[in-house]
C-alpha atoms as a PDB file:
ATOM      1  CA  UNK A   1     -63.919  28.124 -71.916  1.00  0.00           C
ATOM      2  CA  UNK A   2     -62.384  24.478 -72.714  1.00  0.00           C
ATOM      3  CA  UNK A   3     -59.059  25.992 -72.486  1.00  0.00           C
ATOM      4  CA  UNK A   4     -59.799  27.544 -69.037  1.00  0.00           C
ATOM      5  CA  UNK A   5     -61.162  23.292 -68.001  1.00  0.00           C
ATOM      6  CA  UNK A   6     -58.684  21.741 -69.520  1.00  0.00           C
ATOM      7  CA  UNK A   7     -56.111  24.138 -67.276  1.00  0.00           C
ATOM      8  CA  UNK A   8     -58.053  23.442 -64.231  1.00  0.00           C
ATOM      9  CA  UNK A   9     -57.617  19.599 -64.594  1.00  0.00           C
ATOM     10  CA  UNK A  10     -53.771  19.872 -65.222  1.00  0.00           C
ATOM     11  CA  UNK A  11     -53.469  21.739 -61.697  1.00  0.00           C
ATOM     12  CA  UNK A  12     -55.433  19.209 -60.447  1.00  0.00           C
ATOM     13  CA  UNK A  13     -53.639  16.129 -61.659  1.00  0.00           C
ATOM     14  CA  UNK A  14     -50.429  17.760 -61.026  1.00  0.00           C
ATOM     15  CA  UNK A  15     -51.379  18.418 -57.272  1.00  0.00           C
ATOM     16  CA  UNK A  16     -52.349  14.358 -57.205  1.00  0.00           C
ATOM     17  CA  UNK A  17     -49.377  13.707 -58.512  1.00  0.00           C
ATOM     18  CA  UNK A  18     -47.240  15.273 -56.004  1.00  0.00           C
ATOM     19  CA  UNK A  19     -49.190  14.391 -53.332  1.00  0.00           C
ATOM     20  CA  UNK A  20     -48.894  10.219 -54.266  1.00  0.00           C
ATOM     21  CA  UNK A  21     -45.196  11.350 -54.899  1.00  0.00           C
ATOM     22  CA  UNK A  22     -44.876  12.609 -51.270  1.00  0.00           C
ATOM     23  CA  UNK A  23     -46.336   9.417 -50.022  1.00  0.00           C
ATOM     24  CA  UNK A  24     -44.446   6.891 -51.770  1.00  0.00           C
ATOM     25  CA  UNK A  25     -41.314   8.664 -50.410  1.00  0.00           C
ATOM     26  CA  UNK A  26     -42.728   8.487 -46.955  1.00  0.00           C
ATOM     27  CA  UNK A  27     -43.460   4.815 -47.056  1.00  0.00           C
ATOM     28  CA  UNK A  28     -40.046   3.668 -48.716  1.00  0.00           C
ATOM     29  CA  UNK A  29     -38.215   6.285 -45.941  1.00  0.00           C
ATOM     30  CA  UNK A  30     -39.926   4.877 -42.876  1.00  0.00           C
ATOM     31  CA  UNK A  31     -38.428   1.188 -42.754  1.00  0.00           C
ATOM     32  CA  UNK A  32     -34.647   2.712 -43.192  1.00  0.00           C
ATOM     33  CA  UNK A  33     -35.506   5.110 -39.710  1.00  0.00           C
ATOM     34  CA  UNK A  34     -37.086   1.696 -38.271  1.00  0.00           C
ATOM     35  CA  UNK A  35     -33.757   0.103 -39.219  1.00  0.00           C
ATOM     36  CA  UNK A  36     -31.530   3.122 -38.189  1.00  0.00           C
ATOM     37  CA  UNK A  37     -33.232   3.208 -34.388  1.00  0.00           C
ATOM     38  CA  UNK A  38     -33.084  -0.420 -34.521  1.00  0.00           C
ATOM     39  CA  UNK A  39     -29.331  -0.601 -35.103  1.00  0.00           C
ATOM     40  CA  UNK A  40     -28.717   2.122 -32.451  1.00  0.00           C
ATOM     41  CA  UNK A  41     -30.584   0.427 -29.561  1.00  0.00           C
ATOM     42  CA  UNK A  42     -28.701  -2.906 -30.590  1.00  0.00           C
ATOM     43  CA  UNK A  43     -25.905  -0.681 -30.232  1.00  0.00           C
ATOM     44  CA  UNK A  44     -26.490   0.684 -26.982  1.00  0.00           C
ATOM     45  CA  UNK A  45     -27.796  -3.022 -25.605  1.00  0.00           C
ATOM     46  CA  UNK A  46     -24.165  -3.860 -26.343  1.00  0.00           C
ATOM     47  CA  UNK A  47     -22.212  -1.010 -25.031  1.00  0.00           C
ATOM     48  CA  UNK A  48     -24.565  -1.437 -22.060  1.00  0.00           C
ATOM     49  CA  UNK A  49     -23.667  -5.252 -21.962  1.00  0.00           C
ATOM     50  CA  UNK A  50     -20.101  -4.733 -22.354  1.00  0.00           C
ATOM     51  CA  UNK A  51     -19.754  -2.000 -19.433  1.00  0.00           C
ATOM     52  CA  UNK A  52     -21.141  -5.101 -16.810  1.00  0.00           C
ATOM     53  CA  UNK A  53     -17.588  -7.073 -15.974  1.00  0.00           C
ATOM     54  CA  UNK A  54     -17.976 -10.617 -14.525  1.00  0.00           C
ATOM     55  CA  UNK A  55     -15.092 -11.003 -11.842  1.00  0.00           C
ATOM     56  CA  UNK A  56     -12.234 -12.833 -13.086  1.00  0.00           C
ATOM     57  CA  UNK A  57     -11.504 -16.226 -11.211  1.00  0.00           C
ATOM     58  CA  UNK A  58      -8.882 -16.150  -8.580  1.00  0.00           C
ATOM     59  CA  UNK A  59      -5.779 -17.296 -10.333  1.00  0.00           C
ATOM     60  CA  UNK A  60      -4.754 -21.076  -9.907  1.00  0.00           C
ATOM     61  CA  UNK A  61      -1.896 -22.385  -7.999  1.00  0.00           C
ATOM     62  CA  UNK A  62       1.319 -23.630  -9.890  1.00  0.00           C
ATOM     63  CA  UNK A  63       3.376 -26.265  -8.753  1.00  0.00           C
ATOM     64  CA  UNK A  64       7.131 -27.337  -8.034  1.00  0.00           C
ATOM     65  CA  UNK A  65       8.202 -31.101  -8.524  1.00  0.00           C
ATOM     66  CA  UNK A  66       7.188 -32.816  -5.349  1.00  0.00           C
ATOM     67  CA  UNK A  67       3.932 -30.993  -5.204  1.00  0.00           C
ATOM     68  CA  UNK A  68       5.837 -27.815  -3.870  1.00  0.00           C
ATOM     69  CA  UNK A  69       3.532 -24.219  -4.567  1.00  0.00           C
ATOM     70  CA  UNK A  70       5.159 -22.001  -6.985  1.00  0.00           C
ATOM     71  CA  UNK A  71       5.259 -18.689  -6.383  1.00  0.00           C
ATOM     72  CA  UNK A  72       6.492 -15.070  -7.462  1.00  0.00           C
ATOM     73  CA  UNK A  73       6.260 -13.448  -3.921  1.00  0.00           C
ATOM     74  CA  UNK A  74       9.696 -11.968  -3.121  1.00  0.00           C
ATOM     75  CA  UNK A  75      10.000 -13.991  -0.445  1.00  0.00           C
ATOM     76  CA  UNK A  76       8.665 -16.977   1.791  1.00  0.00           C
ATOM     77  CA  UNK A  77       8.996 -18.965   4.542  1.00  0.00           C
ATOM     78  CA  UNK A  78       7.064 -22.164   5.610  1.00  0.00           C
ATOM     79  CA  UNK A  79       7.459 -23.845   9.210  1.00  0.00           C
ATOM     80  CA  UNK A  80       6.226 -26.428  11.331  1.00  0.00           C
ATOM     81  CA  UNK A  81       4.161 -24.360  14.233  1.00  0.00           C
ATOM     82  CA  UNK A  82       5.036 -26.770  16.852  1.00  0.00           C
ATOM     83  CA  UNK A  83       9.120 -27.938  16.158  1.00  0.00           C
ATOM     84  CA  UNK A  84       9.788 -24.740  14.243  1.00  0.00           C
ATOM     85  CA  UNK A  85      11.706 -27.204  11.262  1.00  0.00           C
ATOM     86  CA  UNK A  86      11.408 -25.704   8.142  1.00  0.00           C
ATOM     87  CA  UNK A  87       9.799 -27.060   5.340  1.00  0.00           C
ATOM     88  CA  UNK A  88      10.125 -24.654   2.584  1.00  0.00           C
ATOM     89  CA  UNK A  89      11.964 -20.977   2.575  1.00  0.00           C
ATOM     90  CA  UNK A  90      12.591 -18.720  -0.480  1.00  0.00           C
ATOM     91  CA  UNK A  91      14.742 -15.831   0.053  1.00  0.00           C
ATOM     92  CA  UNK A  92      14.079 -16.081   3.620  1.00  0.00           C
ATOM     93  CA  UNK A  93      16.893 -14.119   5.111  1.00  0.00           C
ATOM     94  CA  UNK A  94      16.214 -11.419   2.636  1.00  0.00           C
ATOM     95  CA  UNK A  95      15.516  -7.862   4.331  1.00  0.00           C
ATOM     96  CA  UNK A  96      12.177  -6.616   3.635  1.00  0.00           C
ATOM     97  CA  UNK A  97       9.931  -4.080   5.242  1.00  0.00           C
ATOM     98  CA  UNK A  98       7.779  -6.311   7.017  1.00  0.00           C
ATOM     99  CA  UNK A  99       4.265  -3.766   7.009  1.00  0.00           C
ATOM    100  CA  UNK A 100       1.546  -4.662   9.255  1.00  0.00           C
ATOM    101  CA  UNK A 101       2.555  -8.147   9.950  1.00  0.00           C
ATOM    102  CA  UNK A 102       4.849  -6.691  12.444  1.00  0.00           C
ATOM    103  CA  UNK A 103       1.855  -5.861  14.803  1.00  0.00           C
ATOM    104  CA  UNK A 104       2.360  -9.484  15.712  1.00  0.00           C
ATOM    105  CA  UNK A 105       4.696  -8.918  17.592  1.00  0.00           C
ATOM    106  CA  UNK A 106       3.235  -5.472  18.695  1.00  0.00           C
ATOM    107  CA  UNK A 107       0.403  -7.613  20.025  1.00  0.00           C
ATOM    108  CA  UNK A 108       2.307 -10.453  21.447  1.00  0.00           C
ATOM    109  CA  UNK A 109       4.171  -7.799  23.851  1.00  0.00           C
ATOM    110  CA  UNK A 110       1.113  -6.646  25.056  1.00  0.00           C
ATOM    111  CA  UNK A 111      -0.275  -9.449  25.881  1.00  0.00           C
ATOM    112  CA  UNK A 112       2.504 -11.063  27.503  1.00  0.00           C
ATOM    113  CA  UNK A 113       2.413  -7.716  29.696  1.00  0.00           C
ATOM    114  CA  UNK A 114      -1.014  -8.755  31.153  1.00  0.00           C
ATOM    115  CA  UNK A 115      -3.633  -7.241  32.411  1.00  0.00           C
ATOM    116  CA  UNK A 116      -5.516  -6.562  29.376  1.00  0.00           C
ATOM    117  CA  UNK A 117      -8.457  -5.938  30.990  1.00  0.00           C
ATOM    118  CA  UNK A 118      -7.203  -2.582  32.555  1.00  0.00           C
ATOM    119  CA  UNK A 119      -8.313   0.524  30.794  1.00  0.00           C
ATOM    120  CA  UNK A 120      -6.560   2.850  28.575  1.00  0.00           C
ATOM    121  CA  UNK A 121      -7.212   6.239  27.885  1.00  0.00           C
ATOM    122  CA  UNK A 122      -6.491   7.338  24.483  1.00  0.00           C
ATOM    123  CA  UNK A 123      -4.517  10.863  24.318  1.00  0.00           C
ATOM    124  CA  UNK A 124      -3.672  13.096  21.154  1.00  0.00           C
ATOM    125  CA  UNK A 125      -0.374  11.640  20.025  1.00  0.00           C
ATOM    126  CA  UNK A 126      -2.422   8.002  19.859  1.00  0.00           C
ATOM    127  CA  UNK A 127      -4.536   9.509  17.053  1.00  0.00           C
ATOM    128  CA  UNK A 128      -1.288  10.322  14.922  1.00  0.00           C
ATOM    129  CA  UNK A 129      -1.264   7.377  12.787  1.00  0.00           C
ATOM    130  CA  UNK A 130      -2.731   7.296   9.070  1.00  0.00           C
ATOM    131  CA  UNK A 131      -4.244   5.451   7.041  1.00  0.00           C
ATOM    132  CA  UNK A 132      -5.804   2.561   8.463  1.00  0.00           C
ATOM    133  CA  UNK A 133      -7.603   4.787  11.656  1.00  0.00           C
ATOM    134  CA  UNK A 134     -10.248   3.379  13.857  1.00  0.00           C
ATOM    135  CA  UNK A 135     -10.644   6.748  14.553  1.00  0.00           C
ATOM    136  CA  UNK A 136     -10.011   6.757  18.315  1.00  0.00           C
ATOM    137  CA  UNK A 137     -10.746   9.934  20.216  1.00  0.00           C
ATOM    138  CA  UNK A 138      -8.729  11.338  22.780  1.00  0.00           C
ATOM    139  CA  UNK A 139     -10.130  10.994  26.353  1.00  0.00           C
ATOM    140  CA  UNK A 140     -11.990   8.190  25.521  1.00  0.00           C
ATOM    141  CA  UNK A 141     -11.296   5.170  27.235  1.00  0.00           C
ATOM    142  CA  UNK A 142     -11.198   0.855  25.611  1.00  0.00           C
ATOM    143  CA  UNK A 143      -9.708  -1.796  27.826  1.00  0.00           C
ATOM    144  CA  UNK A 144      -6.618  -3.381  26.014  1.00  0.00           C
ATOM    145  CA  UNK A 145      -8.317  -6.574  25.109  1.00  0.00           C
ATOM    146  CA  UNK A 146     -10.708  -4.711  23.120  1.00  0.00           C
ATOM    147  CA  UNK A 147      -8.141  -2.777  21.404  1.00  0.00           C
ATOM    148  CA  UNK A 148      -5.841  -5.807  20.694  1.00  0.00           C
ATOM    149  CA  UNK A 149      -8.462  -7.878  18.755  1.00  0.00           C
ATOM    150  CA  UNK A 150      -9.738  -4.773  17.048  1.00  0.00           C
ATOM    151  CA  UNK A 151      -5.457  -4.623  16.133  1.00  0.00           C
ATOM    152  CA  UNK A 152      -5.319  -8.107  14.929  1.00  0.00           C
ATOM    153  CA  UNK A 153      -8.682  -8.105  13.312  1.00  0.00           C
ATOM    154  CA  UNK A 154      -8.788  -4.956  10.900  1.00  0.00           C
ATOM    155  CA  UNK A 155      -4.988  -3.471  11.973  1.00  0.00           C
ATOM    156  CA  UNK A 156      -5.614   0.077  12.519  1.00  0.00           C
ATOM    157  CA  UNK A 157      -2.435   2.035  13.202  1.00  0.00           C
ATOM    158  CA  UNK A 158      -3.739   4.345  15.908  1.00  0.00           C
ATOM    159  CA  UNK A 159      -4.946   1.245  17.713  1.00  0.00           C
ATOM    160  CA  UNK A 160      -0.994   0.476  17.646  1.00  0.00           C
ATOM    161  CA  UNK A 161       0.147   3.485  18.668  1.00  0.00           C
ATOM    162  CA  UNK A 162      -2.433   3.594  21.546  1.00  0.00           C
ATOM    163  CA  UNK A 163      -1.177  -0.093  23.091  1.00  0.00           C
ATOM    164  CA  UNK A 164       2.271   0.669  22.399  1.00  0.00           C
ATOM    165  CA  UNK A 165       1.914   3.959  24.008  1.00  0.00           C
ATOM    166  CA  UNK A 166       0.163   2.544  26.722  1.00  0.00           C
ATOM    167  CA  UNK A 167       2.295  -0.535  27.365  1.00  0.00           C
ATOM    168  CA  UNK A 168       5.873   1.089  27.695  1.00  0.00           C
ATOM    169  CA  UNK A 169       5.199   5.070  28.125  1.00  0.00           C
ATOM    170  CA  UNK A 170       6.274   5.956  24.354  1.00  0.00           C
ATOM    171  CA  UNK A 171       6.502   4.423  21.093  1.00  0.00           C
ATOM    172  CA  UNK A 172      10.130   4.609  21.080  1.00  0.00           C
ATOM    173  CA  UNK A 173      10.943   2.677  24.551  1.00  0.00           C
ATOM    174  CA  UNK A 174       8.032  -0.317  23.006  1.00  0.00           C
ATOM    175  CA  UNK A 175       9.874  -0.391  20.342  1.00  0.00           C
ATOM    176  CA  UNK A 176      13.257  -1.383  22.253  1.00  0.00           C
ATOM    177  CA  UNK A 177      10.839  -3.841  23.858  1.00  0.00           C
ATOM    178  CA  UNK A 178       9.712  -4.835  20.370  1.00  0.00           C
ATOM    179  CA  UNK A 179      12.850  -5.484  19.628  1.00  0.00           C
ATOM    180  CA  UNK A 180      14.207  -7.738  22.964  1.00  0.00           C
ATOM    181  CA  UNK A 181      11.022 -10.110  22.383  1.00  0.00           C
ATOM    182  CA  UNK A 182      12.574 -10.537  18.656  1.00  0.00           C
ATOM    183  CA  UNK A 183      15.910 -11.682  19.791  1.00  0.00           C
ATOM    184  CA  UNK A 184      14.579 -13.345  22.275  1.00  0.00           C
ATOM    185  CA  UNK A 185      12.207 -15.608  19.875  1.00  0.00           C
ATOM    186  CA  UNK A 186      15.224 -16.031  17.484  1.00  0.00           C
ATOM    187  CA  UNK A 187      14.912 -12.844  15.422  1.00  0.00           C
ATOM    188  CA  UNK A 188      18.444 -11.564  14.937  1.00  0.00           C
ATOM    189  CA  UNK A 189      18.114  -9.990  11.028  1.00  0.00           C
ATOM    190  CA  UNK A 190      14.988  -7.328  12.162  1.00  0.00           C
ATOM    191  CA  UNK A 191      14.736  -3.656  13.751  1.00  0.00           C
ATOM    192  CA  UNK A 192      11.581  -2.628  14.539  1.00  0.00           C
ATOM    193  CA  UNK A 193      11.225   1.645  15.100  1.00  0.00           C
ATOM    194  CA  UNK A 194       7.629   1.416  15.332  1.00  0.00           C
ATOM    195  CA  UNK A 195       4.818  -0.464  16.569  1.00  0.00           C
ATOM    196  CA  UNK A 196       2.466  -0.658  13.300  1.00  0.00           C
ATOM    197  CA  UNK A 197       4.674  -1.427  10.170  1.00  0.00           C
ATOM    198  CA  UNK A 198       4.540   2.018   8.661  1.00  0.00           C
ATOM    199  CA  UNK A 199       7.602   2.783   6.601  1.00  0.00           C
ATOM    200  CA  UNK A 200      10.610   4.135   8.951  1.00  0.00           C
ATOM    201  CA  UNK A 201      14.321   4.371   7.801  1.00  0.00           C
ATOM    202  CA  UNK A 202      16.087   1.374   9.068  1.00  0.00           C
ATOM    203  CA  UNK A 203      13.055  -1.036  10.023  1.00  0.00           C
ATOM    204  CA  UNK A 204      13.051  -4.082   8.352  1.00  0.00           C
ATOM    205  CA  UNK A 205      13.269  -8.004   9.369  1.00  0.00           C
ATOM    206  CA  UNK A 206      12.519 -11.068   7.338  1.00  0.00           C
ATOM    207  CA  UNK A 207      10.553 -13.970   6.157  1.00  0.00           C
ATOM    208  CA  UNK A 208      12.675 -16.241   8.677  1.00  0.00           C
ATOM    209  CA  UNK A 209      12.799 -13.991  11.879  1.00  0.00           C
ATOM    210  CA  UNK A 210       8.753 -13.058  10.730  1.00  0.00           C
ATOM    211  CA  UNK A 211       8.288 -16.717  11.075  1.00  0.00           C
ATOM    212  CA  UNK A 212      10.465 -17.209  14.463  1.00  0.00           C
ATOM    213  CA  UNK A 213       7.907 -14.279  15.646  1.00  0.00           C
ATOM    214  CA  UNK A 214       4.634 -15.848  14.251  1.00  0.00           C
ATOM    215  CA  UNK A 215       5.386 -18.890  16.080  1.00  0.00           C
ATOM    216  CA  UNK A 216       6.297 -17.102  19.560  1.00  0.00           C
ATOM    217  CA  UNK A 217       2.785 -15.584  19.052  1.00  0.00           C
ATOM    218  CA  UNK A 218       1.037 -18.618  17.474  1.00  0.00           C
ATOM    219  CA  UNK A 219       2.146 -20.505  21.148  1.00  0.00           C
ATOM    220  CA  UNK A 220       0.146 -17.431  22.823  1.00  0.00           C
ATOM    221  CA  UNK A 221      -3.580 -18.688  23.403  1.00  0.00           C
ATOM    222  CA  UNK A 222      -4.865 -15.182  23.823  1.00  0.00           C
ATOM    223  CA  UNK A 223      -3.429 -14.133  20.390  1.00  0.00           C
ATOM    224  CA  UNK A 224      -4.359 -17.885  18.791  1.00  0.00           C
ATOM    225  CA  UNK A 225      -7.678 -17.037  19.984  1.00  0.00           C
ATOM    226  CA  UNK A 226      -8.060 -13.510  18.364  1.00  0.00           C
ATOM    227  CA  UNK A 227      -6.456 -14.484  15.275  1.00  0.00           C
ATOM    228  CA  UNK A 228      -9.018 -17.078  14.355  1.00  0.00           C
ATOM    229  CA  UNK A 229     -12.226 -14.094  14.251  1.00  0.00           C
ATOM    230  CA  UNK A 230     -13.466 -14.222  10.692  1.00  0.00           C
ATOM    231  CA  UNK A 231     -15.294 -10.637  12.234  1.00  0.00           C
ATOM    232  CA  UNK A 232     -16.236  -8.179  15.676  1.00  0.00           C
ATOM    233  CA  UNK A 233     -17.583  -6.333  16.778  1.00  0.00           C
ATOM    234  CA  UNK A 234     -15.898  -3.048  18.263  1.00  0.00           C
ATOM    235  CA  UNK A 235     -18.147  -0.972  20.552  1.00  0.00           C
ATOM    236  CA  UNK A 236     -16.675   2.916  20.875  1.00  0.00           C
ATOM    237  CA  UNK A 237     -17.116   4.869  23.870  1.00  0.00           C
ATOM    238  CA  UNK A 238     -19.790   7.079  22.867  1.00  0.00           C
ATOM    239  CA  UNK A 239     -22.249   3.808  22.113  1.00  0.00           C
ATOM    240  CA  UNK A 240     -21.611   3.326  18.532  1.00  0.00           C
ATOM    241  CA  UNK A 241     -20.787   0.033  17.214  1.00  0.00           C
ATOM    242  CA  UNK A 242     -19.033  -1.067  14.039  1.00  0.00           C
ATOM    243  CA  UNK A 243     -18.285  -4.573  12.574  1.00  0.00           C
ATOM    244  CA  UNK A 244     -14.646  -5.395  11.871  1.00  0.00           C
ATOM    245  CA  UNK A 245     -13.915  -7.818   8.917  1.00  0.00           C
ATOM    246  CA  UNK A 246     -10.687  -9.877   9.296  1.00  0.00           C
ATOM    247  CA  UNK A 247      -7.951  -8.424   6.768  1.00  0.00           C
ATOM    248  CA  UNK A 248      -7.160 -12.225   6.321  1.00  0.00           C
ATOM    249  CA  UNK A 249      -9.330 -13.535   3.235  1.00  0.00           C
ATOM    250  CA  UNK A 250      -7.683 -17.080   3.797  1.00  0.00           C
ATOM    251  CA  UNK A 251      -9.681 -17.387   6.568  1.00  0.00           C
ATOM    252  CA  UNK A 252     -12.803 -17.785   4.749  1.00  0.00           C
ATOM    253  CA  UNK A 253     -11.201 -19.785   1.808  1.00  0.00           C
ATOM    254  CA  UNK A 254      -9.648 -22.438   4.219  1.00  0.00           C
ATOM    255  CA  UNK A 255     -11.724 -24.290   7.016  1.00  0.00           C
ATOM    256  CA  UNK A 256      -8.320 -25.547   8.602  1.00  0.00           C
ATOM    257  CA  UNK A 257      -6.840 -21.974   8.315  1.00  0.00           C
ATOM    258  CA  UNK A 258      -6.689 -20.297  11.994  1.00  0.00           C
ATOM    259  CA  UNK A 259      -4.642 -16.614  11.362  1.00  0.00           C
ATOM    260  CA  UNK A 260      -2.780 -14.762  11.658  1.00  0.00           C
ATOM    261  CA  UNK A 261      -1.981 -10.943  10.277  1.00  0.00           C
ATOM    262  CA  UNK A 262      -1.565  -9.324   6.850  1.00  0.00           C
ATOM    263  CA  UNK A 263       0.461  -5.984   5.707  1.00  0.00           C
ATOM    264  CA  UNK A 264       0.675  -3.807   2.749  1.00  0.00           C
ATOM    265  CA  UNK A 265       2.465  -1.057   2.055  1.00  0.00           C
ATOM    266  CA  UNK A 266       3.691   0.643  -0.887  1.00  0.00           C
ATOM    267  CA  UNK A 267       7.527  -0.512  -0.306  1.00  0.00           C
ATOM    268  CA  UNK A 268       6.759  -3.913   1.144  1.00  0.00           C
ATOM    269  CA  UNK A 269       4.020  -4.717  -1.320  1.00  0.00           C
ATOM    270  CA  UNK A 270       1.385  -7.391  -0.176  1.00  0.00           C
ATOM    271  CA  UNK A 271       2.434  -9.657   2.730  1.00  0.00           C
ATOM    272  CA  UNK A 272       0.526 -12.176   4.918  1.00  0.00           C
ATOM    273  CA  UNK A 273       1.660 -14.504   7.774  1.00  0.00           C
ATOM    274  CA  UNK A 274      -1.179 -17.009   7.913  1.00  0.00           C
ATOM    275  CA  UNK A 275      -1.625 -20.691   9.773  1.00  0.00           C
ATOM    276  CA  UNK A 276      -3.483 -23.562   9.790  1.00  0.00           C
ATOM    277  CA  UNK A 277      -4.042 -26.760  11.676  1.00  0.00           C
ATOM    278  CA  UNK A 278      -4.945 -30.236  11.308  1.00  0.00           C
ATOM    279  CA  UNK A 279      -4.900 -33.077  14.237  1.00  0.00           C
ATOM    280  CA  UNK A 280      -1.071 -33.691  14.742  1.00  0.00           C
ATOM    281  CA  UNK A 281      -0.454 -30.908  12.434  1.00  0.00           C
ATOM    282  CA  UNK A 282       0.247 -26.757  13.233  1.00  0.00           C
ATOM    283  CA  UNK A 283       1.933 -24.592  10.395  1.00  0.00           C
ATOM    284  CA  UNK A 284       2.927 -21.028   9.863  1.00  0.00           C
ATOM    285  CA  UNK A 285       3.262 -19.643   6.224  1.00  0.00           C
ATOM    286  CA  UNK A 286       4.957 -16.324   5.995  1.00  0.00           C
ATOM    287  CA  UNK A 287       4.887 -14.181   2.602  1.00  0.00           C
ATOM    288  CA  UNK A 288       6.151 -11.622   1.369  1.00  0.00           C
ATOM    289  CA  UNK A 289       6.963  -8.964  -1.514  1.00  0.00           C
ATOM    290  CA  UNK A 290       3.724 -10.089  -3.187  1.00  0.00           C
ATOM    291  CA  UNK A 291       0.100  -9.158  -5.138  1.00  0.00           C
ATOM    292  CA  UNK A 292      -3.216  -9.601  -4.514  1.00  0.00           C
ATOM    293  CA  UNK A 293      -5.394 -11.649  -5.477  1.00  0.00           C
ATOM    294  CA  UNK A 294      -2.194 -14.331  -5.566  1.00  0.00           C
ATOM    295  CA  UNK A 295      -1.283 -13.547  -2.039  1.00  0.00           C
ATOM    296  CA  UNK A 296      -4.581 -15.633  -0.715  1.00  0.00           C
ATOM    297  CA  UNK A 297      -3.976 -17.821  -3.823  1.00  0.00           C
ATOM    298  CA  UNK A 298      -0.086 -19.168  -2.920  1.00  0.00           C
ATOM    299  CA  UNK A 299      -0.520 -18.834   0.889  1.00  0.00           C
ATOM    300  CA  UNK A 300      -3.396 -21.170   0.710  1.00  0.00           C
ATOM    301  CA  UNK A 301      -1.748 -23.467  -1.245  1.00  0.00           C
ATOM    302  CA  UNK A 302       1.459 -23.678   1.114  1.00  0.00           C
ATOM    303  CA  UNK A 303      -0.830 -24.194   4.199  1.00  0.00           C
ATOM    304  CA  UNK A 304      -2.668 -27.076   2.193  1.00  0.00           C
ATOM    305  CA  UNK A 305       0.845 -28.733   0.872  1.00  0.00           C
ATOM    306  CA  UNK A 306       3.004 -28.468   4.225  1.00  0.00           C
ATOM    307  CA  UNK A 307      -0.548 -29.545   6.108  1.00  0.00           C
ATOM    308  CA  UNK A 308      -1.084 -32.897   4.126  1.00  0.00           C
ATOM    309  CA  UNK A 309       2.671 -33.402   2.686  1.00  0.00           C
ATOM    310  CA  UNK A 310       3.151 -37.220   3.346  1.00  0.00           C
ATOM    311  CA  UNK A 311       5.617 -38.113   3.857  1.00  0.00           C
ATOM    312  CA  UNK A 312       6.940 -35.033   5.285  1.00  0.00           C
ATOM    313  CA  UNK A 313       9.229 -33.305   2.559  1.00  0.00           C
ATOM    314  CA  UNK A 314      11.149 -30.195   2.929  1.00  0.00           C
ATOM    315  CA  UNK A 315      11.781 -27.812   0.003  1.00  0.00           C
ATOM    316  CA  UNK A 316      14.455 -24.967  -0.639  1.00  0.00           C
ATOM    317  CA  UNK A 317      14.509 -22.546  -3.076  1.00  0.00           C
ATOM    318  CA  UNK A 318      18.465 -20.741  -3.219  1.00  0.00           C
END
């Protein structure tokens, strides 16, 4: 009999035993978890943290002695708007493929043609143009004031085609037109095939002749006028509207800035032909061959220097 007791209470204090046993292990286990989860949300709170990217600055402007931008743009050219003297040109007789800044002069044909509040009717071969697409349709119908500020605001190609179209019967007789107003604005080193700056075998021109035609287009009030839009509004036939946002961020970065047209393609790289004016003061800044964000960067900084450059001082880069 005491040997069955004194079994009973060694099962029991065994089973006590293992129980506390099981318990202590719990409690000593439980903070490392705590610590383990811990860790991993810190770790996710900082993969989390790193993922969010504040924008970088927009680079700053380097100088030249005498105040004179720097700049690694392939090529620029900086005039006065109203004597056409230059003030500063870099590789400015360089041929380059001008891209969209070409639809400067596109625009400045049609509007010296007139009037631009006749209608056109927009057929199939208008629609032909990619990428930038306003996405005419054919059959409808804009007037060609409408279609030239939605060219200079947001530079859609079948906009270009449409005018050009429109203007001389075909794309390839406006571009001999394109080409006459050139010459006749000083132009001699550019040929023009098309009226939008898409890439075409043997089209090209220049910082200098791009500035010759800026100018020509600058003195044109209508253009001047459309330039200058930081935004519009372009109604389509159907009844639909949709806002246009000038390609030109100098625009918003420069109260004195007043135009004028930008371009990109793959072979010309970024380019912008912009302007500004102060009282007694108009001036055209043409670039070319160069990357954004530094295109709205150095083009700023031109139209600030040649603007408040006192005494006047002209630069040349070889």
């Amino acid at each position: 009999m005491e040997s069955v007791r004194r079994s009973r209470f060694l099962g029991h204090w065994r089973l006590w035993t293992a129980l506390l046993c099981c318990l202590c292990t719990t409690a000593v286990a439980a903070p490392t978890k705590k610590k383990k989860s811990s860790s991993k949300s810190s770790s996710a709170k900082k993969s989390q943290t790193a993922r969010v990217k504040r924008p970088a600055p927009p680079p700053e402007p380097e100088f030249l002695p005498g105040g004179i931008p720097a700049t690694r743009a392939a090529a620029v050219m900086v005039i006065d708007a109203r004597t056409g003297e230059v003030l500063y040109e870099k590789n400015a007789d360089e041929r380059r493929a001008p891209a969209s800044t070409q639809k400067l002069l596109t625009a400045l044909v049609v509007a010296e043609g007139g009037y631009l509040d006749q209608p056109i009717t927009i057929l199939p071969s208008d629609t032909y143009a990619e990428p930038t697409k306003l996405n005419l349709k054919a059959g409808d119908s804009y007037r060609r004031i409408d279609l030239l500020r939605a060219l200079l605001v947001k530079s859609p190609n079948d906009v270009a085609r449409a005018l050009a179209r429109d203007r001389a019967g075909s794309v390839e007789a406006f571009a001999v037109a394109m080409n006459n107003r050139a010459r006749a604005a000083g132009a001699n080193n550019s040929f023009f095939i098309n009226p939008n700056g898409l890439p075409a075998p043997g089209q090209y021109s220049s910082a200098r002749d791009l500035a010759m035609i800026a100018r020509a287009a600058y003195a044109n009030l209508t253009i001047r006028s459309i330039v200058s839009l930081p935004s519009m509004v372009f109604r389509y036939a159907d009844g639909r509207t949709r806002e246009l946002e000038n390609t030109n961020k100098v625009l918003k970065r420069l109260p004195y800035c007043n135009g004028m047209k930008t371009g990109y393609t793959d072979a010309a790289g970024s380019c912008l032909i912009s302007s500004a004016s102060r009282p007694g003061r108009d001036v055209i800044v043409v670039v070319l061959g160069h990357t954004k964000p530094r295109i709205w960067t150095d083009s700023a900084a031109f139209l600030t220097w040649a603007l408040t450059r006192d005494p006047p001082l002209a630069g040349r880069v070889p």
